[in-house]
N, C-alpha and C. Protein backbone atom coordinates (compact mmCIF):
# COMPACT_ATOMS: atom_id res chain seq x y z
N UNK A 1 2.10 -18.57 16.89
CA UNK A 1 2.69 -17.66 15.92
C UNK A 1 1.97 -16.31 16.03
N UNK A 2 2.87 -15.49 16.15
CA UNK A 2 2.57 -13.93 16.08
C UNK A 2 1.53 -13.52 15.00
N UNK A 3 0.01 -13.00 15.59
CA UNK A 3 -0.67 -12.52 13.93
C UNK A 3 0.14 -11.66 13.43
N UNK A 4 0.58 -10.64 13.54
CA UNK A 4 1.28 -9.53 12.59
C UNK A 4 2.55 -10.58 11.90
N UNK A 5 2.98 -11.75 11.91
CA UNK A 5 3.75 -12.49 11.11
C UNK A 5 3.16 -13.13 9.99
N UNK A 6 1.64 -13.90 10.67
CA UNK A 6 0.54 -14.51 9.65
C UNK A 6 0.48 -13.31 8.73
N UNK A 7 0.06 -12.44 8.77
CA UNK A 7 -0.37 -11.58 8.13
C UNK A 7 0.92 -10.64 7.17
N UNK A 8 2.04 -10.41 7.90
CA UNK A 8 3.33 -10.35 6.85
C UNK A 8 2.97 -11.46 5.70
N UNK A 9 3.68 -12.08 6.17
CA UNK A 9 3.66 -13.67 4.89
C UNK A 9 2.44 -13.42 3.81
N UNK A 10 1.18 -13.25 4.41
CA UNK A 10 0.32 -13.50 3.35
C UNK A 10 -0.15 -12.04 3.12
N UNK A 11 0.33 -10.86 3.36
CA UNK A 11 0.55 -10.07 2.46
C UNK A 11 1.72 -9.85 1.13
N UNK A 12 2.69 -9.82 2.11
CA UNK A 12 4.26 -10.53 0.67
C UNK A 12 4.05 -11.86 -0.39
N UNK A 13 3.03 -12.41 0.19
CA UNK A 13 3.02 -13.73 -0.84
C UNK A 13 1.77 -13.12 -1.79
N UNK A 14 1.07 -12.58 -1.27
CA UNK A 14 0.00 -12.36 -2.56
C UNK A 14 0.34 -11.50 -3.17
N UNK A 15 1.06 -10.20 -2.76
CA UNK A 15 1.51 -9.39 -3.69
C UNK A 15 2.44 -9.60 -4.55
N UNK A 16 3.28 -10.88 -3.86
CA UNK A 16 4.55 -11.17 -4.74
C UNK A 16 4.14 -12.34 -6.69
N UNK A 17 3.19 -12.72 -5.81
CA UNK A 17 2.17 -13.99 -6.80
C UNK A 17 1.51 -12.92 -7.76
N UNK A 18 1.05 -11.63 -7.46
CA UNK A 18 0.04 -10.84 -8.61
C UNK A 18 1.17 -10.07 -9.14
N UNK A 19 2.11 -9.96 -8.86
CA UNK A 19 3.18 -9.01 -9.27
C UNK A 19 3.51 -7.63 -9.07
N UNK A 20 2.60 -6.87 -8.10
CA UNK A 20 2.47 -5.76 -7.85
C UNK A 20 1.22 -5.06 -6.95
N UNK A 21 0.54 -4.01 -6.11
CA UNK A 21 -0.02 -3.52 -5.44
C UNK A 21 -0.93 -3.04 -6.22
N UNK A 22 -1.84 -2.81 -5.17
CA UNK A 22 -3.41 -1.43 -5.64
C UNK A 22 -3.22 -0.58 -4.91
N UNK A 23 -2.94 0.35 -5.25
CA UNK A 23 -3.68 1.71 -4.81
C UNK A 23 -5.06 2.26 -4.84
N UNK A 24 -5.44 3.66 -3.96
CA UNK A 24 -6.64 4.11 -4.03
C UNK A 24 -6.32 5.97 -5.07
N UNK A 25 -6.85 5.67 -6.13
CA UNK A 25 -6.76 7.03 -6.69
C UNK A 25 -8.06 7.94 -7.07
N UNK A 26 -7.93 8.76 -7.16
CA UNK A 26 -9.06 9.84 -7.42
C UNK A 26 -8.50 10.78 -8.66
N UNK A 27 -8.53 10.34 -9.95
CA UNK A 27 -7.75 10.73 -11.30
C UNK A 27 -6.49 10.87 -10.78
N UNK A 28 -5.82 11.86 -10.66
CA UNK A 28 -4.70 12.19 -11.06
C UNK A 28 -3.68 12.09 -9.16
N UNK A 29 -4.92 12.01 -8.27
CA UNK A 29 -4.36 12.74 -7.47
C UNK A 29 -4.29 10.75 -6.97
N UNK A 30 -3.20 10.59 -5.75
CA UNK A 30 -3.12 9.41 -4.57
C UNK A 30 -3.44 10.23 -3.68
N UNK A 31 -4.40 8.57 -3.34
CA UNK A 31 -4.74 8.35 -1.46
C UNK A 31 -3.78 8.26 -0.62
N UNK A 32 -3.35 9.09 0.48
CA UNK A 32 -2.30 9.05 1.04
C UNK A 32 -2.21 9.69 2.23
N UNK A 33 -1.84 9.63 3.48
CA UNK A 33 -2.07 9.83 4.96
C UNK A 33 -0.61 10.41 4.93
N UNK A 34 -0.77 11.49 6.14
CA UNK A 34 0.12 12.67 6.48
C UNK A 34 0.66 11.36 7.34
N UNK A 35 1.88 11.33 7.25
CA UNK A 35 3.02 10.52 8.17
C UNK A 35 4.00 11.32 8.90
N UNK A 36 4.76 10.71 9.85
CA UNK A 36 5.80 11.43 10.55
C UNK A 36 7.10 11.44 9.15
N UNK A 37 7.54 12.28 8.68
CA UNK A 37 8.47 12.40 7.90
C UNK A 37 8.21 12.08 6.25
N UNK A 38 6.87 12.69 6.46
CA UNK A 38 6.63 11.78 4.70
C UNK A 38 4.95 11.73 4.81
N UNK A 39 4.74 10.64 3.81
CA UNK A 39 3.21 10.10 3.56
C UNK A 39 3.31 8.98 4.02
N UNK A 40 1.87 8.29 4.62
CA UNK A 40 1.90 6.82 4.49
C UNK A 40 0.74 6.70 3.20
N UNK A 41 0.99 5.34 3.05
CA UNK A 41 1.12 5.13 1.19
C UNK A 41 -0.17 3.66 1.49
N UNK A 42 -1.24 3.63 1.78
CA UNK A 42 -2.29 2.50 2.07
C UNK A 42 -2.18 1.43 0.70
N UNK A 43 -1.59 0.56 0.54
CA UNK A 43 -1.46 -0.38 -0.70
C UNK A 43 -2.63 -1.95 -0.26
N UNK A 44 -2.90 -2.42 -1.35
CA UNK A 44 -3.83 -3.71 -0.73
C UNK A 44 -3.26 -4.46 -2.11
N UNK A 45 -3.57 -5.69 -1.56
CA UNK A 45 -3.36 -6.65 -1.56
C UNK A 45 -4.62 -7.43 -3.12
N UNK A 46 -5.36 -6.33 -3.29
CA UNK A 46 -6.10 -6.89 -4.36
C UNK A 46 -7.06 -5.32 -4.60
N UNK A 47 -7.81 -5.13 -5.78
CA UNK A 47 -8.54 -4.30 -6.06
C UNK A 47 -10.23 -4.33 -5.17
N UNK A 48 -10.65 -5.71 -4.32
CA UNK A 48 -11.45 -5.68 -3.91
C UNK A 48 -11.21 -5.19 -2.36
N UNK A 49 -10.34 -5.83 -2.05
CA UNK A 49 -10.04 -4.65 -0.93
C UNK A 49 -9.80 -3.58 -1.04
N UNK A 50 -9.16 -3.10 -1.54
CA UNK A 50 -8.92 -1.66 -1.95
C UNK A 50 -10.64 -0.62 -1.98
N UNK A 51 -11.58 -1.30 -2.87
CA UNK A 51 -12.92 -1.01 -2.92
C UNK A 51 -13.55 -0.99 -1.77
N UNK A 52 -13.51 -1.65 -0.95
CA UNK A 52 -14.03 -2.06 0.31
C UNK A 52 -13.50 -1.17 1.08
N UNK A 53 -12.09 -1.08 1.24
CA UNK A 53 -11.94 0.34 2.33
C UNK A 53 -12.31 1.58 1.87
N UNK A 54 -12.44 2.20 0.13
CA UNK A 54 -12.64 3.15 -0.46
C UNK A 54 -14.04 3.52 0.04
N UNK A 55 -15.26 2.61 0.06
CA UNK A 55 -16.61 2.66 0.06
C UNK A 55 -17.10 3.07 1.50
N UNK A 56 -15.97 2.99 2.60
CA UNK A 56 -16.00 3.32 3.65
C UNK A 56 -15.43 4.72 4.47
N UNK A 57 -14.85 5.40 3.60
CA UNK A 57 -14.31 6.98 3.10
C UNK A 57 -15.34 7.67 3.01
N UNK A 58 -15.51 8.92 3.58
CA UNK A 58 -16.68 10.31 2.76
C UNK A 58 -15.93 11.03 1.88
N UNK A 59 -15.02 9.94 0.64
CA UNK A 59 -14.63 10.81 -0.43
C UNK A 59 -14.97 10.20 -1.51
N UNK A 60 -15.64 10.81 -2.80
CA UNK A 60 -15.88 10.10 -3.75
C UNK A 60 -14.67 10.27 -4.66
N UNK A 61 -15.20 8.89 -5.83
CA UNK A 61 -14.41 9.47 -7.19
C UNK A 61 -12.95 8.59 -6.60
N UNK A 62 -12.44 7.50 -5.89
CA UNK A 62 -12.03 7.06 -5.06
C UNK A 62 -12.21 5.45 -6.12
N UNK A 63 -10.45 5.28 -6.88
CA UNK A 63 -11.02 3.76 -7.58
C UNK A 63 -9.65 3.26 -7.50
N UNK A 64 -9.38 1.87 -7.36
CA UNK A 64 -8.58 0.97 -7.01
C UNK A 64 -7.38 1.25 -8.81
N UNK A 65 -5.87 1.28 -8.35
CA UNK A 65 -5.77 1.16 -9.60
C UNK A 65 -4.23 0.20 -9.13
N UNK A 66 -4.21 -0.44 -10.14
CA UNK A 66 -3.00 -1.66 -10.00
C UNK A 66 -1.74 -1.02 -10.61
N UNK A 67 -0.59 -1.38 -9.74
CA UNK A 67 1.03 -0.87 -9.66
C UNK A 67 1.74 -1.85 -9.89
N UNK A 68 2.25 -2.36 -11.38
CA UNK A 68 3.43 -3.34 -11.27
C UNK A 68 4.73 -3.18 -10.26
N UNK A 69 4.99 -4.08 -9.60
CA UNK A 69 6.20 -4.15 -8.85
C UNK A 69 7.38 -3.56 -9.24
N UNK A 70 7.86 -3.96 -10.51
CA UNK A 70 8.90 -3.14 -10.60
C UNK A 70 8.83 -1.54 -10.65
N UNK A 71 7.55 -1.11 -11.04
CA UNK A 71 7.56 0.75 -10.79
C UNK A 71 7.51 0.84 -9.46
N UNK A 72 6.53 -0.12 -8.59
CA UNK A 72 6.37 0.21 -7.12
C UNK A 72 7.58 0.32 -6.16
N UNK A 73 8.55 -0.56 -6.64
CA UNK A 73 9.79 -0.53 -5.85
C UNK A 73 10.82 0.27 -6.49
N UNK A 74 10.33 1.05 -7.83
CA UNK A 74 11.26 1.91 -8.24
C UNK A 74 11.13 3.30 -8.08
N UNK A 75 12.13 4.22 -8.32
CA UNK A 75 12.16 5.78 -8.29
C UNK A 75 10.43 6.37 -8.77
N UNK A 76 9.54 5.56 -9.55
CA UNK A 76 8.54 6.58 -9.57
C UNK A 76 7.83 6.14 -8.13
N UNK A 77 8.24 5.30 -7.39
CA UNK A 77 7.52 5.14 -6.38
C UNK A 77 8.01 4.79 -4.72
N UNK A 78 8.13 3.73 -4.51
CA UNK A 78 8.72 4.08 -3.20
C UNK A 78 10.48 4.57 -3.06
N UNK A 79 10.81 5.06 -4.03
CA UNK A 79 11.97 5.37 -4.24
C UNK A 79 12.37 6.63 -4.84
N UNK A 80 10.30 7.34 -4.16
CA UNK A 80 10.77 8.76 -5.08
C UNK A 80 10.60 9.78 -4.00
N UNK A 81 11.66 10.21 -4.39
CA UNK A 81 12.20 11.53 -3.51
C UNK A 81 10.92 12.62 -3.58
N UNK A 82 10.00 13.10 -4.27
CA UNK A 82 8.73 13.90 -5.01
C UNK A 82 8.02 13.31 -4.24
N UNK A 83 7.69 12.10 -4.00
CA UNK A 83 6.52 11.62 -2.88
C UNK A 83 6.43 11.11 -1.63
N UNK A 84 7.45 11.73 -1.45
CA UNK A 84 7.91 11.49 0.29
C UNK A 84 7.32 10.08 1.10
N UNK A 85 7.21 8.95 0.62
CA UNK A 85 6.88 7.46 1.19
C UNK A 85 7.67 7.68 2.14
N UNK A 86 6.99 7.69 3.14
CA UNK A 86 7.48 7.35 5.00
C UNK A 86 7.14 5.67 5.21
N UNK A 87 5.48 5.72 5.10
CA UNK A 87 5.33 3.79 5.58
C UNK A 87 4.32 3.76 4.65
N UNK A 88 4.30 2.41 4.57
CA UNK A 88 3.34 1.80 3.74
C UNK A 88 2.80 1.00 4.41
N UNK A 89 0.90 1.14 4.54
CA UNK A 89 0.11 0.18 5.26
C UNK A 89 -0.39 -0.74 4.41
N UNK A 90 -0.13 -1.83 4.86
CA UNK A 90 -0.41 -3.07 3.68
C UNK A 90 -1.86 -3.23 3.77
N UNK A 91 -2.20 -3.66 3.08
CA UNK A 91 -4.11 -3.58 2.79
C UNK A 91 -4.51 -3.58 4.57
N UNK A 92 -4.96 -2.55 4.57
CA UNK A 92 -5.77 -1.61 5.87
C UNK A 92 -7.15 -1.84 5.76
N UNK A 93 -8.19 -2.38 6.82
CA UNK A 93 -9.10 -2.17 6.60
C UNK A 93 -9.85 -1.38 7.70
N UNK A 94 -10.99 -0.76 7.14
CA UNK A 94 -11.63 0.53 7.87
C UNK A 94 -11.41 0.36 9.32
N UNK A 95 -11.24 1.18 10.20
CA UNK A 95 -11.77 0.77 11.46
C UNK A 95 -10.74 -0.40 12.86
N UNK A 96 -9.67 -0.58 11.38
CA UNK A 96 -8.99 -1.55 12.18
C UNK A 96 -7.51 -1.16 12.10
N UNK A 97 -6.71 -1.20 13.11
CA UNK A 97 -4.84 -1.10 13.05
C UNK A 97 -4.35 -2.09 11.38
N UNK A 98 -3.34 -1.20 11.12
CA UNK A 98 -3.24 -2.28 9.85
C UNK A 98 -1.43 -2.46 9.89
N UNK A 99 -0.87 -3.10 9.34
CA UNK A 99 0.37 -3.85 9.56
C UNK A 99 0.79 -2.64 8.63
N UNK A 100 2.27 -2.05 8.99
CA UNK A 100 3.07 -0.82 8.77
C UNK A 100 4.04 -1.37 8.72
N UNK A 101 4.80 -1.04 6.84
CA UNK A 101 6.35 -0.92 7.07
C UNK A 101 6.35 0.36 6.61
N UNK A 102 7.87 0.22 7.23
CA UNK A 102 8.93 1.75 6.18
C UNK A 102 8.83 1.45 4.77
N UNK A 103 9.02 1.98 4.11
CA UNK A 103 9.41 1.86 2.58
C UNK A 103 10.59 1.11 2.52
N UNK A 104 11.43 1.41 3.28
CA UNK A 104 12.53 0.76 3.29
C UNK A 104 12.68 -0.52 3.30
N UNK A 105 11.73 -1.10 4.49
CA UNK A 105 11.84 -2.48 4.99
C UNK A 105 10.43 -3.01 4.05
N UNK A 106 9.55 -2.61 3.56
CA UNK A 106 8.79 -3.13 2.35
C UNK A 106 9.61 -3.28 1.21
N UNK A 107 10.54 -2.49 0.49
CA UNK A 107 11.39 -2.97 -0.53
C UNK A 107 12.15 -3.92 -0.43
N UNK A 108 12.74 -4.00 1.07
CA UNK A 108 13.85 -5.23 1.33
C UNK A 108 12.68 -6.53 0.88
N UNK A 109 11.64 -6.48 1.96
CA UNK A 109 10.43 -7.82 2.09
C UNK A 109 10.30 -8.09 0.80
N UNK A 110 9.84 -7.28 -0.35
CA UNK A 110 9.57 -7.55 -1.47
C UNK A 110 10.38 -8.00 -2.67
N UNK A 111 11.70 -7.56 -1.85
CA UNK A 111 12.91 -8.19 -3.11
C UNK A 111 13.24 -9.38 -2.99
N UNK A 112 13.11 -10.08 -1.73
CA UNK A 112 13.58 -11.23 -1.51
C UNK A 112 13.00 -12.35 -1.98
């Protein structure tokens, strides 16, 4: 079996089981990578990961904050025109390639 499949599954299953994503925020502002056509949008899979890649950043002020599913898959979020979501890297960790969807094909994964 394909790792990038292992690793689908048990990203969609844990996020689907907690009910929603972490982000990395710094007050007011999101963590977020210049993408081809947009932002990519780094989401994890729990607040300790999230910490763990944050602590590995030269940016402070950098804290995990939790996204119920239904805002995440709605207009304030991957469905908002204002924040240009290109892909979303499912919990990324430092140093390493991390599994990439579209927004698109993360909303489909997540509705099902």
């Amino acid at each position: 079996m394909n790792v990038e499949i292992i690793d689908d599954r048990e990203f969609i299953t844990s996020v689907q089981e907690q009910g929603g994503v972490w982000v990395l925020m710094a007050g007011q502002s999101l963590y977020a990578l210049q993408a081809e056509g947009g932002w990519g949008l780094p989401v994890w899979s729990s607040a300790e990961k999230a910490e763990v890649f944050a602590e590995n950043l030269n940016q402070t002020g950098l804290s995990p904050v939790f996204v119920p599913m239904s805002n995440f898959l709605g207009a304030a979020w991957l469905g908002s025109s204002s924040l240009q979501i290109a892909d979303v890297l499912a919990s990324p960790c430092y140093g390493q390639e991390s599994l990439i969807y579209t927004a698109e094909e993360l909303r489909a994964r997540l509705n099902t």
